[in-house]
N, C-alpha and C. Protein backbone atom coordinates (compact mmCIF):
# COMPACT_ATOMS: atom_id res chain seq x y z
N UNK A 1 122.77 2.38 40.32
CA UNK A 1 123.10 3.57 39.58
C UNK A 1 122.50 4.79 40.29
N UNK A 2 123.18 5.83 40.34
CA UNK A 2 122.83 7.16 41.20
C UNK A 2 122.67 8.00 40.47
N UNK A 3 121.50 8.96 40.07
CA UNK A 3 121.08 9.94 39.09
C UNK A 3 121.54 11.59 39.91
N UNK A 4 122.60 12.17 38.99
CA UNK A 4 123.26 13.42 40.15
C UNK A 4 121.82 14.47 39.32
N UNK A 5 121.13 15.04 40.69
CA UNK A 5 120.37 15.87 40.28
C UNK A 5 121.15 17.42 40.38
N UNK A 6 121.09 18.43 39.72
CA UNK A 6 121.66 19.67 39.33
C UNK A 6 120.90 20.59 41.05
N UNK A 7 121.59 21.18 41.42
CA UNK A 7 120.93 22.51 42.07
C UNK A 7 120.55 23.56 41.89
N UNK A 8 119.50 24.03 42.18
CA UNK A 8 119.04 24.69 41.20
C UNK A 8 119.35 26.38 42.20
N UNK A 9 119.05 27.65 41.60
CA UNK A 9 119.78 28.61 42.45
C UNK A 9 118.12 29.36 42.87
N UNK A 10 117.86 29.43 43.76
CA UNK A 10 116.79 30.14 44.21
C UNK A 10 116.73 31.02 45.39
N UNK A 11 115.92 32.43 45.67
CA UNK A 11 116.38 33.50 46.54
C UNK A 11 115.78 32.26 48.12
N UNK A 12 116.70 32.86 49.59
CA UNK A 12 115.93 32.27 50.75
C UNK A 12 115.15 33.03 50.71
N UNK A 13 113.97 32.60 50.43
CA UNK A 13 112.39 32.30 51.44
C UNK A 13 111.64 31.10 51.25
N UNK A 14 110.64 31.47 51.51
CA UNK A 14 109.86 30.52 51.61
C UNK A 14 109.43 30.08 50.03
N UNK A 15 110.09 30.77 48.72
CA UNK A 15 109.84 29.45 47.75
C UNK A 15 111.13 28.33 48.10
N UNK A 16 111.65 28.20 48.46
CA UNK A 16 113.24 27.72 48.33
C UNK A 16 112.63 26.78 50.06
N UNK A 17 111.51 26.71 51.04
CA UNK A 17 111.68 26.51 51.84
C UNK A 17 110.89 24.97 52.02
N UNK A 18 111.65 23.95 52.65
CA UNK A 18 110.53 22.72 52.45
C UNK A 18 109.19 22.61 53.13
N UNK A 19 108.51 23.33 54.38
CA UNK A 19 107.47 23.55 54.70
C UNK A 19 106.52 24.42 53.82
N UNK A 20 107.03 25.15 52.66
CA UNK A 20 106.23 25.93 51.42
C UNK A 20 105.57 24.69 50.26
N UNK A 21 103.80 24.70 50.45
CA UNK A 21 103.61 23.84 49.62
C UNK A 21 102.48 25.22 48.02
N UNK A 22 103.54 25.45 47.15
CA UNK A 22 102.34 26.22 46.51
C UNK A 22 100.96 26.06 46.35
N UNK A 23 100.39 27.08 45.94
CA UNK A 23 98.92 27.10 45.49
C UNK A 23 98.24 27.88 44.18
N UNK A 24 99.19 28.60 43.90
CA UNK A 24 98.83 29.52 42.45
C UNK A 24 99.65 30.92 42.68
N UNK A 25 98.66 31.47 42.10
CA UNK A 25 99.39 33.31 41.97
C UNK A 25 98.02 34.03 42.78
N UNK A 26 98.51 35.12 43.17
CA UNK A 26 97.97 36.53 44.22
C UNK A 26 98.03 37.56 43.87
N UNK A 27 97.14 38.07 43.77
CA UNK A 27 97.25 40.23 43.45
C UNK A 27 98.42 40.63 44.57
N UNK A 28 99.40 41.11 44.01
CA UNK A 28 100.62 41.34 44.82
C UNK A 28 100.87 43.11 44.45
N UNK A 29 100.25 44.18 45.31
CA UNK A 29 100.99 45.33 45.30
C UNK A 29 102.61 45.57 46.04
N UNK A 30 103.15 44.94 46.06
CA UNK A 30 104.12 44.77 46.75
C UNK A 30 105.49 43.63 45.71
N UNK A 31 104.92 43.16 44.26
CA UNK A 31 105.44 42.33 43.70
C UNK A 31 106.92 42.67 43.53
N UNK A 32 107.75 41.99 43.78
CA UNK A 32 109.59 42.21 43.73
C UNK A 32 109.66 42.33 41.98
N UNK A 33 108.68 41.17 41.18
CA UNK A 33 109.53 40.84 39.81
C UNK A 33 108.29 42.20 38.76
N UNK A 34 109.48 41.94 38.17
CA UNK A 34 109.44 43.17 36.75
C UNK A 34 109.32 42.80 35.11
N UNK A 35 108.02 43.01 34.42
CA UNK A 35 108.01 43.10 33.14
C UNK A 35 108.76 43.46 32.48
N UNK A 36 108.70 43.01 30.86
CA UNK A 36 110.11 43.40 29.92
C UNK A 36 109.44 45.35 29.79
N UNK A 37 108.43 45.93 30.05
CA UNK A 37 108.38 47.40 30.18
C UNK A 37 108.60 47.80 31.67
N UNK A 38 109.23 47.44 32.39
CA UNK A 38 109.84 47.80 33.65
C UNK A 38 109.09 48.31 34.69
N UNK A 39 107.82 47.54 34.32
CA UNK A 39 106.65 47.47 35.32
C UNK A 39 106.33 46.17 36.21
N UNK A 40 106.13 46.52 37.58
CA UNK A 40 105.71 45.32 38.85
C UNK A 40 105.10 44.37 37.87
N UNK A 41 105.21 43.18 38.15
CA UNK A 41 103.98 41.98 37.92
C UNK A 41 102.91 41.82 38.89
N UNK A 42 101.65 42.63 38.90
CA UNK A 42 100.90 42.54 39.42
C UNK A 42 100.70 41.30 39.91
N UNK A 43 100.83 40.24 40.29
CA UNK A 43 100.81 38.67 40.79
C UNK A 43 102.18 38.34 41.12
N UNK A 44 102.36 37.46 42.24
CA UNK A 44 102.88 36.95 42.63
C UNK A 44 102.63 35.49 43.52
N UNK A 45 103.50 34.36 43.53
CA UNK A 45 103.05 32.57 44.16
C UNK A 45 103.20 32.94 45.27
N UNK A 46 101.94 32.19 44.99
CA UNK A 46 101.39 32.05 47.14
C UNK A 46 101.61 30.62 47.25
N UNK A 47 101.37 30.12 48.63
CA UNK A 47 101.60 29.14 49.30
C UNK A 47 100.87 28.99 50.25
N UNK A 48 101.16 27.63 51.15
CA UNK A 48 100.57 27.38 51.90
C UNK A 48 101.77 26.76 53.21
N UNK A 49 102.34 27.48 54.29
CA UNK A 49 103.37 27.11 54.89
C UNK A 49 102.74 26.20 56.04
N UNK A 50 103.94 25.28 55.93
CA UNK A 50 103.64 23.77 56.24
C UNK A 50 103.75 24.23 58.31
N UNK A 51 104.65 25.25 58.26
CA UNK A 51 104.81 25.44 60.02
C UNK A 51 104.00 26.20 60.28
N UNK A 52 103.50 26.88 59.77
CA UNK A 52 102.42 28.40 60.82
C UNK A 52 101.48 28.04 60.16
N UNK A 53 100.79 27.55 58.93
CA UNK A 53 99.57 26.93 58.16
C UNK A 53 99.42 28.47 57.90
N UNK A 54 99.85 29.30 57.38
CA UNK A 54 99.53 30.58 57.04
C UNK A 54 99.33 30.57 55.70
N UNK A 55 98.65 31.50 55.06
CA UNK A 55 98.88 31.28 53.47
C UNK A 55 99.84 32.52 53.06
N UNK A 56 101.26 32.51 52.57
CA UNK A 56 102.13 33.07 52.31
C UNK A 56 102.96 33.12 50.97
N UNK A 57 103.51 34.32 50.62
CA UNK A 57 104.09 34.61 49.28
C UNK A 57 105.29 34.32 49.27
N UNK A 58 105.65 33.43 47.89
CA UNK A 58 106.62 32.71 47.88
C UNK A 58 107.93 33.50 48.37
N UNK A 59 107.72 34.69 48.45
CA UNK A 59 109.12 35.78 48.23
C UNK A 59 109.06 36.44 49.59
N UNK A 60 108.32 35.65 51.02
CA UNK A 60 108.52 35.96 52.07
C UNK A 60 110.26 35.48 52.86
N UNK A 61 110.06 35.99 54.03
CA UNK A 61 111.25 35.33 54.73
C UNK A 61 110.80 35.27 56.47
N UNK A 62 111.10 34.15 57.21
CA UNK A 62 110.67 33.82 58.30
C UNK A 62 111.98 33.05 59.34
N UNK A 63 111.65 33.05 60.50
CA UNK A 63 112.96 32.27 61.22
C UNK A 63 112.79 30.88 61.15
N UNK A 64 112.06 30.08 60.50
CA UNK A 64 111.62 28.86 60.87
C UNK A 64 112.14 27.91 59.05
N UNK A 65 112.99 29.45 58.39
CA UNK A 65 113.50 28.72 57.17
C UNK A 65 114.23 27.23 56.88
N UNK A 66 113.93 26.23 56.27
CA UNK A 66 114.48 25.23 56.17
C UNK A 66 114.65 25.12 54.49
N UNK A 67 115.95 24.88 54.24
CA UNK A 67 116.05 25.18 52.92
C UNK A 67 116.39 23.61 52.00
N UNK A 68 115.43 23.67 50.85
CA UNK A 68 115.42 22.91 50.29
C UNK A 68 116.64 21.97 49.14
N UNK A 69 116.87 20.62 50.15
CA UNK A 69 118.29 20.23 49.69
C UNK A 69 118.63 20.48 48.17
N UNK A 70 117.68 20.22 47.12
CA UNK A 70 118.58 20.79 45.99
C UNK A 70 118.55 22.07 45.53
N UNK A 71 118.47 23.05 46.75
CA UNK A 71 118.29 24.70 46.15
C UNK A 71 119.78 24.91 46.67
N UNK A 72 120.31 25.81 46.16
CA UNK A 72 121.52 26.89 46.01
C UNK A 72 120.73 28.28 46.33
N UNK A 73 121.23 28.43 47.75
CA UNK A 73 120.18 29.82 47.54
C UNK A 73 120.87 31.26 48.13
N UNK A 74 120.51 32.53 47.65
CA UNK A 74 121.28 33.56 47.72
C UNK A 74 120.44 34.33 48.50
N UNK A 75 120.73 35.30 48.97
CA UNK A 75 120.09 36.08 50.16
C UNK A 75 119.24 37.20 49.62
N UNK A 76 117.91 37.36 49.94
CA UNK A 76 117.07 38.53 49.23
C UNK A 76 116.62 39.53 50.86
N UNK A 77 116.64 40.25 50.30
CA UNK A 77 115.34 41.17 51.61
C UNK A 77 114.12 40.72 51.36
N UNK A 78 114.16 41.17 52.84
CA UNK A 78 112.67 40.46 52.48
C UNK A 78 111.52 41.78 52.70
N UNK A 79 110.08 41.24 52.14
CA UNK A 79 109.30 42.04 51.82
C UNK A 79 108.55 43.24 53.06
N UNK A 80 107.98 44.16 52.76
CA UNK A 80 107.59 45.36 53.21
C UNK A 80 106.72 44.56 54.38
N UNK A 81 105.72 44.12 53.89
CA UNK A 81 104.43 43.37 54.31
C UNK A 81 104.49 41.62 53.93
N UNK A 82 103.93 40.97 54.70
CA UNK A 82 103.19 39.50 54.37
C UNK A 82 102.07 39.33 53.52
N UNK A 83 101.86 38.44 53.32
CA UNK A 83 100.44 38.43 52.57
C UNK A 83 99.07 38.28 53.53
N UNK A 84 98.24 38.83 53.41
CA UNK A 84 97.19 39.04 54.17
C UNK A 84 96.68 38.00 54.14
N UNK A 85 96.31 37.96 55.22
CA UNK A 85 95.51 36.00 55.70
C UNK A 85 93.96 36.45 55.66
N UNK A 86 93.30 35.56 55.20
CA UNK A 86 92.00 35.20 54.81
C UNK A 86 91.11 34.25 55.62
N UNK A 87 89.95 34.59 56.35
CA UNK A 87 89.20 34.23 57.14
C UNK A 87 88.78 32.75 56.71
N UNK A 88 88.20 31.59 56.70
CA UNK A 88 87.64 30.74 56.17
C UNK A 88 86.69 30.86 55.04
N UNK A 89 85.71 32.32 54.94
CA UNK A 89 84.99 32.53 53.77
C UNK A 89 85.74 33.02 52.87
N UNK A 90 87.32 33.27 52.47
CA UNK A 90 87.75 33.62 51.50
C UNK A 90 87.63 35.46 51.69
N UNK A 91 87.56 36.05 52.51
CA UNK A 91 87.57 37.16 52.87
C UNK A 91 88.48 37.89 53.98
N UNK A 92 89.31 39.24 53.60
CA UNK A 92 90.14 39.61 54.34
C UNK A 92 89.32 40.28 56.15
């Protein structure tokens, strides 16, 4: 018996990408999504990308995209800036 899994619709980047393994949420001045008072969401999902080992926001975009077989995914711009990488002590 074969279970049909649904596709789900998600923007290309790196949430939608199979080398993206999350890690939580990030102080994001730069956040794409919007409160029901039509204000940024200060936070935005970070990650941890499986090809550059960078720590990156889900709502990036890179050439090394590989898109995840059950995503349906639609084309976004991509962001101003990356997310700032962090030394080993947790410091920019």
């Amino acid at each position: 018996m074969t279970i049909q899994i649904s596709k789900v619709d998600m923007p290309k980047a790196c949430i939608s990408c199979q080398a993206f393994y999350p890690k939580g949420y990030a102080e994001d001045h730069l956040s794409p999504f919007i409160t029901k008072f039509d204000k940024a969401k200060p936070k935005t999902q970070y990650g941890q990308c499986g090809k550059t080992n960078n720590s990156v926001f889900a709502t990036e975009i890179c050439t090394g995209y590989q898109q995840e077989p059950n995503a349906d995914v639609f084309t976004v711009i991509n962001r101003a800036e990356p997310k700032h990488q962090e030394n080993s002590y947790g410091h920019r």
